[in-house]
C-alpha atoms as a PDB file:
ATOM      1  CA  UNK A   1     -40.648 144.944-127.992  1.00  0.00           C
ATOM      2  CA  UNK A   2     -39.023 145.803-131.391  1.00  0.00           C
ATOM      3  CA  UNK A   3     -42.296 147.114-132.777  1.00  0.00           C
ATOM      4  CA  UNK A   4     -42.143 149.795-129.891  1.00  0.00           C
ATOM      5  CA  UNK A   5     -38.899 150.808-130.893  1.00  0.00           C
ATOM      6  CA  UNK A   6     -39.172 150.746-134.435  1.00  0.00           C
ATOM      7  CA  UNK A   7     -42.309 152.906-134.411  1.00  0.00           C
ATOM      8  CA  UNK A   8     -41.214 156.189-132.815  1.00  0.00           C
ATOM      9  CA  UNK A   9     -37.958 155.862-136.044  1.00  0.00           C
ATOM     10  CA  UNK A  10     -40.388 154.939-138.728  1.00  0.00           C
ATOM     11  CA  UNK A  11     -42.421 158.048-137.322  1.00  0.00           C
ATOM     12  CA  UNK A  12     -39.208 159.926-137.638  1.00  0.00           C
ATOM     13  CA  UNK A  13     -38.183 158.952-141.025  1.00  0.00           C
ATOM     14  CA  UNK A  14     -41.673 160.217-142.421  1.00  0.00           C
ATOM     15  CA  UNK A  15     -42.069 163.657-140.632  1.00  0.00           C
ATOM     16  CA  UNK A  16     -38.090 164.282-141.774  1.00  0.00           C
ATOM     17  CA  UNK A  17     -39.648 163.718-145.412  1.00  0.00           C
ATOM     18  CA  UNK A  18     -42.561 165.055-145.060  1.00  0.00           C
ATOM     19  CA  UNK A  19     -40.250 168.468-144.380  1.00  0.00           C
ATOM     20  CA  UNK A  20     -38.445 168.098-147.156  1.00  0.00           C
ATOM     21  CA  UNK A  21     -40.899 167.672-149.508  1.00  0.00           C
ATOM     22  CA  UNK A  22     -43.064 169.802-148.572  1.00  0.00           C
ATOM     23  CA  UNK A  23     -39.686 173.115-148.603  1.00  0.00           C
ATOM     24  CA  UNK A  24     -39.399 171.092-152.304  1.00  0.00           C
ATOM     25  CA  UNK A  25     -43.068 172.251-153.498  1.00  0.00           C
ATOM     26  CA  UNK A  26     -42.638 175.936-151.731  1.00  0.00           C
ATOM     27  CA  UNK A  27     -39.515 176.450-153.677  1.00  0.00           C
ATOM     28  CA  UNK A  28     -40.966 175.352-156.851  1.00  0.00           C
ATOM     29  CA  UNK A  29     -44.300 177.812-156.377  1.00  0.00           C
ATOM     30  CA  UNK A  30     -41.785 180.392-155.174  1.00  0.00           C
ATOM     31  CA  UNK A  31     -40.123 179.941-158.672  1.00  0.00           C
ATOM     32  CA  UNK A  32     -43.293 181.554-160.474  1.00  0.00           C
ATOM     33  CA  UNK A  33     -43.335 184.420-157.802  1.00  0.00           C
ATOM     34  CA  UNK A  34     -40.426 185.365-157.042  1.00  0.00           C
ATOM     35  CA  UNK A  35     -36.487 184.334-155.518  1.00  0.00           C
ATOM     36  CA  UNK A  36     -35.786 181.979-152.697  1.00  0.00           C
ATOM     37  CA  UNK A  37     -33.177 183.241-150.395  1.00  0.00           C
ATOM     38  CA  UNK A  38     -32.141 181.901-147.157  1.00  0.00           C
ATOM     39  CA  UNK A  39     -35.117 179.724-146.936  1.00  0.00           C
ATOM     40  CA  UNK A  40     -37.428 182.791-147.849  1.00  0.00           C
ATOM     41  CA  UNK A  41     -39.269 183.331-150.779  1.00  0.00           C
ATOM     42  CA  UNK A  42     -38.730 187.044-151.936  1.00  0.00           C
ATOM     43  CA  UNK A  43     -41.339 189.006-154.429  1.00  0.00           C
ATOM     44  CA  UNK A  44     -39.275 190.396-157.084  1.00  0.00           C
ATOM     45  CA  UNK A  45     -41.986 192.240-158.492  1.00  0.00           C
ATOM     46  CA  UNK A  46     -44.860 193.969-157.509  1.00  0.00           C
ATOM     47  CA  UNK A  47     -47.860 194.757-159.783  1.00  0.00           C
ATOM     48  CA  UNK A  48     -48.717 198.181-160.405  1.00  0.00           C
ATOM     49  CA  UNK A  49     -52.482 198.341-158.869  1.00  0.00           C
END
């Protein structure tokens, strides 16, 4: 009975890191593109084409 309880948190646990890991690698890419604000990653520059 305790595994059926303990599986839905342990499912939990990893999707909540998961999250945050994965916002930790866009923020770090966004760092060679542009500025993260508010959870957005905003182009600072655009090339001249």
């Amino acid at each position: 009975m305790f595994g059926l309880i303990r599986l839905p948190i342990l499912l939990a646990i990893a999707f909540i890191v998961g999250v945050f890991f994965e916002r930790s690698n866009q923020r770090e890419a966004c760092a060679q593109r542009g500025e993260w604000l508010d959870g957005l990653c905003v182009k600072t520059e655009e090339p001249n084409e």
